[in-house]
N, C-alpha and C. Protein backbone atom coordinates (compact mmCIF):
# COMPACT_ATOMS: atom_id res chain seq x y z
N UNK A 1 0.85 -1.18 0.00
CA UNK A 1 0.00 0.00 0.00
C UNK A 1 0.89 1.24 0.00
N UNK A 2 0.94 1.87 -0.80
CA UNK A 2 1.78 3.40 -0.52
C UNK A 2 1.40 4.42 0.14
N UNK A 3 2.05 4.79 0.64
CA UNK A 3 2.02 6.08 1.93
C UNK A 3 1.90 6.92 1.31
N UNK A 4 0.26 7.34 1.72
CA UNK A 4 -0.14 9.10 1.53
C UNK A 4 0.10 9.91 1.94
N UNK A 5 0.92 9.64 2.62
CA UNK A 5 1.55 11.36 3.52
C UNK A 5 2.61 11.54 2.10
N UNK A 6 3.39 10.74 1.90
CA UNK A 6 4.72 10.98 1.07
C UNK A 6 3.73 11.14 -0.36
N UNK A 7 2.83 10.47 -0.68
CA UNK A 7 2.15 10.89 -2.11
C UNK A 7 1.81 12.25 -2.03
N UNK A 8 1.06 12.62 -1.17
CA UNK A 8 0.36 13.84 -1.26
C UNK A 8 1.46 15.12 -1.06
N UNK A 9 2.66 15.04 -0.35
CA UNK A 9 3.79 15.86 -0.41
C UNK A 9 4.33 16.02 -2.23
N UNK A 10 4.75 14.32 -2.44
CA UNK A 10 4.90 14.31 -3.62
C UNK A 10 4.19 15.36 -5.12
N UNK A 11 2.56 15.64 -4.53
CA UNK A 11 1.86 16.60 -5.27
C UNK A 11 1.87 17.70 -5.11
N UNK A 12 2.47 17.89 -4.04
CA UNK A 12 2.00 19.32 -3.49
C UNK A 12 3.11 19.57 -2.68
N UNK A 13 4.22 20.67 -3.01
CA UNK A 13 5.46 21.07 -2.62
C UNK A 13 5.02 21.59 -1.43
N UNK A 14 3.70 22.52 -1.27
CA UNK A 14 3.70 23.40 0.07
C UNK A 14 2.70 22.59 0.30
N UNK A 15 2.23 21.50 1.08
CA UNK A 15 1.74 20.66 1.80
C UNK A 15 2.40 21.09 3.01
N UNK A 16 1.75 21.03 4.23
CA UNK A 16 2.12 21.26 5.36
C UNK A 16 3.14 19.96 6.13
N UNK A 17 3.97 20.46 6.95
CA UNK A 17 4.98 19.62 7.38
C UNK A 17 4.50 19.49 8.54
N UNK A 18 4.32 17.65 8.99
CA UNK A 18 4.18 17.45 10.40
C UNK A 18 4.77 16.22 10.80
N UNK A 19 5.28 16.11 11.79
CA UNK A 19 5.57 14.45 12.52
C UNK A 19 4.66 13.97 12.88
N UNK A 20 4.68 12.33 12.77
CA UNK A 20 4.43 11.17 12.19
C UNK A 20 3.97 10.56 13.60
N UNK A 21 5.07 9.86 14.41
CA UNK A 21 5.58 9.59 15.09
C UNK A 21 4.95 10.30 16.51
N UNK A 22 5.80 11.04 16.85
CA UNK A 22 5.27 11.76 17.76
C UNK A 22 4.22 12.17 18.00
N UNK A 23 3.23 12.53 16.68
CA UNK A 23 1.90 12.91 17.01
C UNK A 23 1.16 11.56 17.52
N UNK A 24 1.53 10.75 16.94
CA UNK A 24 0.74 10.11 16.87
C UNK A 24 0.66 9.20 18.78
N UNK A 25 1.86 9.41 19.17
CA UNK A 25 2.17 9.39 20.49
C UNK A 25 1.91 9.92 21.26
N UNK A 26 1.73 11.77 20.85
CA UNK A 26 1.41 12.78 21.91
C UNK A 26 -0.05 12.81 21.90
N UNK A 27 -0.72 12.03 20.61
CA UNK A 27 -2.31 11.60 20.74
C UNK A 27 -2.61 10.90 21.85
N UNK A 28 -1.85 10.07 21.55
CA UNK A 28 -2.41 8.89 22.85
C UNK A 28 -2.12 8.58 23.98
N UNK A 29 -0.69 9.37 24.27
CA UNK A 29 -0.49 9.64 25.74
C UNK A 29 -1.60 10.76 26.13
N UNK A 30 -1.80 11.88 25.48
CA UNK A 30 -3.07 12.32 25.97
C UNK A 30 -4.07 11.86 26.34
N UNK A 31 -4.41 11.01 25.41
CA UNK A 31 -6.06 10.44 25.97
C UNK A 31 -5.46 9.47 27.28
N UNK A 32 -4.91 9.19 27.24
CA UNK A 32 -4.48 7.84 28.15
C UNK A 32 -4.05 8.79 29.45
N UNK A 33 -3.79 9.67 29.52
CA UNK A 33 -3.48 10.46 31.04
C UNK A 33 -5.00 11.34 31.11
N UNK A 34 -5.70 11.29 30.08
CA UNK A 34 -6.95 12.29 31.00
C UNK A 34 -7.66 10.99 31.24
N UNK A 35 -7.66 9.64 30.97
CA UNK A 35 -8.51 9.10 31.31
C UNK A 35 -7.85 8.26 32.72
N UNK A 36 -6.78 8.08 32.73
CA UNK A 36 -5.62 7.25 33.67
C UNK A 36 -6.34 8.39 34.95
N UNK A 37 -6.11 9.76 35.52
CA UNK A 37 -6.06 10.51 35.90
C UNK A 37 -7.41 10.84 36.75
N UNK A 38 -8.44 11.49 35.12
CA UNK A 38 -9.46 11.68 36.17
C UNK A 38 -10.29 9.82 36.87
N UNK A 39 -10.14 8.89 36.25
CA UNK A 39 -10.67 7.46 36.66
C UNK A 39 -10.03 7.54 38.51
N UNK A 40 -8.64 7.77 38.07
CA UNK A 40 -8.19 7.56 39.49
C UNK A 40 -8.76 8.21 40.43
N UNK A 41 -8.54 9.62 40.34
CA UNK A 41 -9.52 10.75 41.34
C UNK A 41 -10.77 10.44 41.52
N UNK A 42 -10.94 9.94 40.52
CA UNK A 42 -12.86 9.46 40.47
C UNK A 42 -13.29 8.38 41.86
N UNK A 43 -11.97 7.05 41.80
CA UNK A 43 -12.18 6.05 42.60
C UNK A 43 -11.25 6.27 43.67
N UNK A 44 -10.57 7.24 44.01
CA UNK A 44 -10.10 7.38 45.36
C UNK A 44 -10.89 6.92 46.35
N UNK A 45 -10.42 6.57 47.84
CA UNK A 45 -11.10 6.47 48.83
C UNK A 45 -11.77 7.60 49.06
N UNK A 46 -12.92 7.92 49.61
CA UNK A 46 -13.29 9.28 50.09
C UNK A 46 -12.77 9.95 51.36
N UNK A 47 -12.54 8.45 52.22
CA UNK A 47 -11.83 8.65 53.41
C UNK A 47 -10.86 9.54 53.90
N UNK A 48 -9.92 8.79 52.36
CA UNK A 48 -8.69 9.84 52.34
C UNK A 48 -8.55 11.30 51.64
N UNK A 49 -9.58 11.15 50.50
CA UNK A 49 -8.94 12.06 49.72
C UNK A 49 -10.15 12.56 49.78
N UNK A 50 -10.41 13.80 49.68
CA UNK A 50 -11.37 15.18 49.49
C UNK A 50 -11.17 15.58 48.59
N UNK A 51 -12.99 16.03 47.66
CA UNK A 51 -13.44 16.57 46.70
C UNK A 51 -12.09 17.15 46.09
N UNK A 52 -11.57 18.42 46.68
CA UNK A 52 -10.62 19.23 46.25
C UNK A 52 -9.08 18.68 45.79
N UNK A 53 -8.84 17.13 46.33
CA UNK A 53 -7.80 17.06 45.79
C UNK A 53 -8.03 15.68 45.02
N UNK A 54 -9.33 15.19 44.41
CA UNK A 54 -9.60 14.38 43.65
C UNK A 54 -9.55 15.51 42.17
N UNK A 55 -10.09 16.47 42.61
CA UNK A 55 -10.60 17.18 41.76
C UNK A 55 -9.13 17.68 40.86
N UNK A 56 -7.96 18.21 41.95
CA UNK A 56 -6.83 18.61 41.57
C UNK A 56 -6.60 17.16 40.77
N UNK A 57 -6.34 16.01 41.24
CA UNK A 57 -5.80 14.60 41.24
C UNK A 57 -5.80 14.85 39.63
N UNK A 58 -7.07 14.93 39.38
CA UNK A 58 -7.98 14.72 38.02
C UNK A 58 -7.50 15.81 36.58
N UNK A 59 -7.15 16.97 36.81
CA UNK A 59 -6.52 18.19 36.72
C UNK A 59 -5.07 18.17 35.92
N UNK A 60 -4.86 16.63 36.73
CA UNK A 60 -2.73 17.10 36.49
C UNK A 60 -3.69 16.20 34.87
N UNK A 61 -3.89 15.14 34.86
CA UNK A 61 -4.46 14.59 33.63
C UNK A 61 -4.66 15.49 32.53
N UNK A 62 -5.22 16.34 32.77
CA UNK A 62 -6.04 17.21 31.77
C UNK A 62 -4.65 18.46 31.38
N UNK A 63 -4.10 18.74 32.26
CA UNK A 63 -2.81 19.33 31.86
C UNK A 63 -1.64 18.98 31.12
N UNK A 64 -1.17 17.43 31.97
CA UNK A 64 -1.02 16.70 30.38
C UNK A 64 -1.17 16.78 29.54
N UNK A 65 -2.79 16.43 29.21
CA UNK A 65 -3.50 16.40 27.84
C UNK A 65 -2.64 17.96 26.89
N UNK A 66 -3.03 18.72 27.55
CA UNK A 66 -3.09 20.39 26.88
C UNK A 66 -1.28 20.38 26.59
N UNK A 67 -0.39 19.89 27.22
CA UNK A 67 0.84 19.44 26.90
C UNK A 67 1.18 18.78 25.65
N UNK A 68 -0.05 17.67 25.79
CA UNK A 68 0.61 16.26 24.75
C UNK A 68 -0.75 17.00 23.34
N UNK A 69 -1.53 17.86 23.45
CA UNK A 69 -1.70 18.19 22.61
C UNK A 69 -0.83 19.34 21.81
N UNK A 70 -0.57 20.32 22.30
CA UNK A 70 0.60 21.04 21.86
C UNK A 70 1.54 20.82 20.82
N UNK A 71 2.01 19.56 21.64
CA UNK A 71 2.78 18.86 20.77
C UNK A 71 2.78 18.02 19.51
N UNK A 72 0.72 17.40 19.51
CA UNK A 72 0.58 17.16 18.42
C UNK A 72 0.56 17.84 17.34
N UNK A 73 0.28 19.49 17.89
CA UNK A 73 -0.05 20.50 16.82
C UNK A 73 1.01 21.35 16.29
N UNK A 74 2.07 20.32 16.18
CA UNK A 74 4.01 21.19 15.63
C UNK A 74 3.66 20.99 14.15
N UNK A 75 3.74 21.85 13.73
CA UNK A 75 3.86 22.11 12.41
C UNK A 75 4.13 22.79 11.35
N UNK A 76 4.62 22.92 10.36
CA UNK A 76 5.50 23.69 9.89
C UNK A 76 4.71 24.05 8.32
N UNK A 77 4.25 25.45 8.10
CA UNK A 77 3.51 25.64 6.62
C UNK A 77 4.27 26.32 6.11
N UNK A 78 4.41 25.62 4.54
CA UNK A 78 5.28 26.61 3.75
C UNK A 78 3.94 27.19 2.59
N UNK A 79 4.21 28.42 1.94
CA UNK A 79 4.15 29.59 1.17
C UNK A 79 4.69 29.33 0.22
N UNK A 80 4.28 30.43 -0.96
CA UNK A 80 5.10 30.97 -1.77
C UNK A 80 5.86 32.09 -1.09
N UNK A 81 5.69 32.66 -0.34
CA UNK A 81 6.14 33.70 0.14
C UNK A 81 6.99 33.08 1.48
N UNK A 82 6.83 32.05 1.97
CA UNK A 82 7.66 31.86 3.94
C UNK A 82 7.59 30.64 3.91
N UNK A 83 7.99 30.46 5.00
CA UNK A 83 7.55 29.41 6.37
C UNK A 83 7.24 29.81 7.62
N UNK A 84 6.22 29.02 7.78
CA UNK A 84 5.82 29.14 9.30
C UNK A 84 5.70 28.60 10.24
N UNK A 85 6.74 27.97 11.75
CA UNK A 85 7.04 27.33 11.91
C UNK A 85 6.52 26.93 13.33
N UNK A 86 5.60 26.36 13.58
CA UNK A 86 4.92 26.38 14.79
C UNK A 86 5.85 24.90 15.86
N UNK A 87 6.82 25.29 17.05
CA UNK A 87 7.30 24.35 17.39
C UNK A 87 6.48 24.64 18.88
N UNK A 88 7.05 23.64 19.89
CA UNK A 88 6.28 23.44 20.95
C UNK A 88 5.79 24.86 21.53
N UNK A 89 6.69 25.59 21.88
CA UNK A 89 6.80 26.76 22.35
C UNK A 89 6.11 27.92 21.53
N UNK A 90 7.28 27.88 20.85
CA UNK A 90 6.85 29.22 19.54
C UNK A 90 6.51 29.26 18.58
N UNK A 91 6.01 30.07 18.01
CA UNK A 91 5.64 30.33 16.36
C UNK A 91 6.54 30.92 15.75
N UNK A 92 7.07 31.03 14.75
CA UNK A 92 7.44 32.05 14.05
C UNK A 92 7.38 32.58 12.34
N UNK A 93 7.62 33.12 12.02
CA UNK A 93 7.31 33.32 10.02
C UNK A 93 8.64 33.73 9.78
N UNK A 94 8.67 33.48 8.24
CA UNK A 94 10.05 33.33 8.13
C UNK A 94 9.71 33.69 6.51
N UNK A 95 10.44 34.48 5.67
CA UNK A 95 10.55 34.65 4.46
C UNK A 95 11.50 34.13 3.61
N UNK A 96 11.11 32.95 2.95
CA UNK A 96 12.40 32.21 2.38
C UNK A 96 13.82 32.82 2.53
N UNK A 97 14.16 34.08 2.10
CA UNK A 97 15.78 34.49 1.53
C UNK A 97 16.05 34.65 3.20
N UNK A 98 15.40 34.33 4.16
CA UNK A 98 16.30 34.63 5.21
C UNK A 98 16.70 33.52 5.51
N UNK A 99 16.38 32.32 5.48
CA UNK A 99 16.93 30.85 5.12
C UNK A 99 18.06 30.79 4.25
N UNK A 100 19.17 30.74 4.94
CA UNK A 100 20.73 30.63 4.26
C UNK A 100 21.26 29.09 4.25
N UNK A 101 20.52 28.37 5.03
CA UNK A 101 21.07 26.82 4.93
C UNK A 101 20.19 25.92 5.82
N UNK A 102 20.48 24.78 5.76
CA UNK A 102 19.35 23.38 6.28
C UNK A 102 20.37 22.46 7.05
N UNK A 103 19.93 22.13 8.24
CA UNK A 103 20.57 20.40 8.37
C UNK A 103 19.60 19.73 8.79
N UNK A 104 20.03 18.52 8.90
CA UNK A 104 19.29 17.40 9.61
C UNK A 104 20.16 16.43 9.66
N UNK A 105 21.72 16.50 9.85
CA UNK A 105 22.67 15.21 9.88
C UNK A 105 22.98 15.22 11.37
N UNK A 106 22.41 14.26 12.47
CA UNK A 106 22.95 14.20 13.74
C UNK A 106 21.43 15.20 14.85
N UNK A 107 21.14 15.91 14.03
CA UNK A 107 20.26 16.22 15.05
C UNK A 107 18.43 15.49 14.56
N UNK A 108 18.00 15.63 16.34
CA UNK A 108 16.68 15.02 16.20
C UNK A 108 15.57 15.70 15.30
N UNK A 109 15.92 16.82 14.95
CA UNK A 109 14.88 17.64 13.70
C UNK A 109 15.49 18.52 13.13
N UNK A 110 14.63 19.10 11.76
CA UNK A 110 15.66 19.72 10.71
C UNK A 110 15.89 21.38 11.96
N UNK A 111 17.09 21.63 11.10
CA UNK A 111 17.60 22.73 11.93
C UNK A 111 18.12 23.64 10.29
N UNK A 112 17.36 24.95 10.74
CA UNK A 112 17.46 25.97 9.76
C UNK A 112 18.24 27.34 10.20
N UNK A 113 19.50 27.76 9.32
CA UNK A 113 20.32 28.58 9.76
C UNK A 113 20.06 30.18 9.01
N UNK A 114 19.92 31.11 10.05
CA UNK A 114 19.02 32.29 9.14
C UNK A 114 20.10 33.25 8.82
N UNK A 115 19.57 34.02 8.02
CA UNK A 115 21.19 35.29 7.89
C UNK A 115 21.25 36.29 8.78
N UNK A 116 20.41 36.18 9.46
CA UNK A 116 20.98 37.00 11.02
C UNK A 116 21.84 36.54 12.15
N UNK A 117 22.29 35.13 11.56
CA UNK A 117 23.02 34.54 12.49
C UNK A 117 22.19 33.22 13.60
N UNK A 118 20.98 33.36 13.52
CA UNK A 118 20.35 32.74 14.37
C UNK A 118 19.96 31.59 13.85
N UNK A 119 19.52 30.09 14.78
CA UNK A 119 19.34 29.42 13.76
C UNK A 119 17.49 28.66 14.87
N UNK A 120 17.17 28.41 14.23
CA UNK A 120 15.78 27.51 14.03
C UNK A 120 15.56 26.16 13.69
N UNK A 121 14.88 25.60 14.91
CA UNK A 121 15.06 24.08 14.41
C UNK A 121 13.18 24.17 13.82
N UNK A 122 13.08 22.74 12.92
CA UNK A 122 12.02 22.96 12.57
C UNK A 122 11.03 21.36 13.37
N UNK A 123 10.61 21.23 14.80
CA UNK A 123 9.93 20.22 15.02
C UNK A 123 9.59 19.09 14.31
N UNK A 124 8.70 19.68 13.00
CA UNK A 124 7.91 19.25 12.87
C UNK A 124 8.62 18.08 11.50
N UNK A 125 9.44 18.04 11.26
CA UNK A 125 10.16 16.99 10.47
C UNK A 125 11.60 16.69 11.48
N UNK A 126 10.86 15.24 11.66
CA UNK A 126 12.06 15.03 12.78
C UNK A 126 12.56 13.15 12.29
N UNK A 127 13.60 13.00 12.87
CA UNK A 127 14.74 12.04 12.35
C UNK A 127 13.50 10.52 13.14
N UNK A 128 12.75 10.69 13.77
CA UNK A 128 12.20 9.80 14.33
C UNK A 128 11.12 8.80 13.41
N UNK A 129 10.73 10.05 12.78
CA UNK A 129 10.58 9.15 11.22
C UNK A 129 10.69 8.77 10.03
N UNK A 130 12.10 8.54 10.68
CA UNK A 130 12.79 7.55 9.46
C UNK A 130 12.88 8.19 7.88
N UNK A 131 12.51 7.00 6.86
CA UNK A 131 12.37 7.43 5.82
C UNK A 131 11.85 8.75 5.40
N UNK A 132 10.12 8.86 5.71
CA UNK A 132 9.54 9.81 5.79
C UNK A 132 9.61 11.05 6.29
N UNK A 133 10.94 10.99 7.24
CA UNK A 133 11.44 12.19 7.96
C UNK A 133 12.12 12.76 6.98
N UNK A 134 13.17 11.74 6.42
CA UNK A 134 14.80 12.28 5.39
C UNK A 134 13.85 12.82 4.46
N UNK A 135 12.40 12.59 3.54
CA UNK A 135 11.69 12.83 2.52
C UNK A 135 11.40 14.46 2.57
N UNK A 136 10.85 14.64 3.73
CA UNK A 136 10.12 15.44 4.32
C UNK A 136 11.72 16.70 4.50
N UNK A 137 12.29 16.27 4.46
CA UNK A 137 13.99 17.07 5.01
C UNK A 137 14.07 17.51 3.48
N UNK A 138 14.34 16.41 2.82
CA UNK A 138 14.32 17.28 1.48
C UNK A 138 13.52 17.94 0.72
N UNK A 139 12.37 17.63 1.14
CA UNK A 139 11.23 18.55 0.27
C UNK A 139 11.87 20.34 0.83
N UNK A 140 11.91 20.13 2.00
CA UNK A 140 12.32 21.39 2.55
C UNK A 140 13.15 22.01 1.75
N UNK A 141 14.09 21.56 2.07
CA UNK A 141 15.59 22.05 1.25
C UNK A 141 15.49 22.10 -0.08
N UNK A 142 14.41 21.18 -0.83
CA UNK A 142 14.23 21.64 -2.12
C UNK A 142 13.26 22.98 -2.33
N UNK A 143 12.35 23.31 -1.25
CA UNK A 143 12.13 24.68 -1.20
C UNK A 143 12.84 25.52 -0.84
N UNK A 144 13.68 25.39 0.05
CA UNK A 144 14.59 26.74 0.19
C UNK A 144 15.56 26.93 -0.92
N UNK A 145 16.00 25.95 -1.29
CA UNK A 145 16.32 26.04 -2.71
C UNK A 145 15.80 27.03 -3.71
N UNK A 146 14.73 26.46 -3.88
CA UNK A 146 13.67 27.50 -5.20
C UNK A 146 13.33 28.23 -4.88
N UNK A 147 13.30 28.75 -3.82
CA UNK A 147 12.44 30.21 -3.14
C UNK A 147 13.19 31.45 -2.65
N UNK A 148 14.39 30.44 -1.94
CA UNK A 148 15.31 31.13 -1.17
C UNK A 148 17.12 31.42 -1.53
N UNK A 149 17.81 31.37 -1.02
CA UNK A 149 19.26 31.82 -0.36
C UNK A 149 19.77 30.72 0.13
N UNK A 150 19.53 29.92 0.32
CA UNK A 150 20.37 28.48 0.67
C UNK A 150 21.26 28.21 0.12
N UNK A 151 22.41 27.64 1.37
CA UNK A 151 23.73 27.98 0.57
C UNK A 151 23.95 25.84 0.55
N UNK A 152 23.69 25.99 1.64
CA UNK A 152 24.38 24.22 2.16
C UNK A 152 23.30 23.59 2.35
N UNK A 153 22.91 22.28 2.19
CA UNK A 153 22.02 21.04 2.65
C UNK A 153 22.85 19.84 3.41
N UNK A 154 22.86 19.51 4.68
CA UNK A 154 22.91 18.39 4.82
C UNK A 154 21.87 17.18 5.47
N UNK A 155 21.74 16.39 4.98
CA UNK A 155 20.20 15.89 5.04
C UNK A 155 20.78 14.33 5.23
């Protein structure tokens, strides 16, 4: 059966960039800690534990969740005009020519070097998946290529 993530990239250069892997992990450790979490608080003794800290108990679960969702939502959209690079933390936009170079040899996700000196990793194509990661590495670099100022690729 062939993989539609890599077909549909294959069609479409600015298809959005996301991990594989991880999402699909930070899916289900989510559900699995809001339900692990509030169940527990739910069946505490009453003896011991009070409303207020079943309630907290129940809470750390759901904070998790808002964690391990975060993380499902790393993703990286390219433009004709940018990239936009949504990693755990931050967002940022980016106009191709400020993209001077790409790696992804040794580190856990692509890492983009800007001409201000600063550099940017990009989450959301990461070495964890495999084939589809290195694919996903070069589609990149074949956009900064055509769009941009890129001097070096190592992939």
């Amino acid at each position: 059966m062939p993989d539609e993530g890599a077909a549909r990239s294959d069609k479409d250069p600015f298809a959005v960039f996301r991990p594989r892997r991880g999402r699909a992990v930070a899916i289900t450790a989510g559900v699995i800690a809001v339900v692990l979490f509030t169940t527990v608080g739910a069946l505490m003794p009453l003896a011991n534990w009070h409303p207020p800290d079943r309630i907290f108990f129940a809470a750390i679960g759901w904070a998790l969740a808002v964690l391990f969702w975060r993380y499902a939502t790393i993703r990286a959209i390219p433009t004709r005009d940018g990239l936009t690079v949504r990693n755990l933390v931050l967002t940022r936009s980016l106009v191709w020519p400020q993209v001077v170079g790409i790696s992804f040899e040794g580190d856990p996700w692509v890492r983009l070097d800007l001409d201000d000196g600063d550099t940017l990793s990009v989450m959301a194509i990461q070495r964890a998946d495999g084939d589809f990661g290195r694919a996903e590495a070069g589609r990149l670099a074949a956009l900064v290529h055509a769009l941009g100022t890129a001097r070096d690729v190592e992939t």
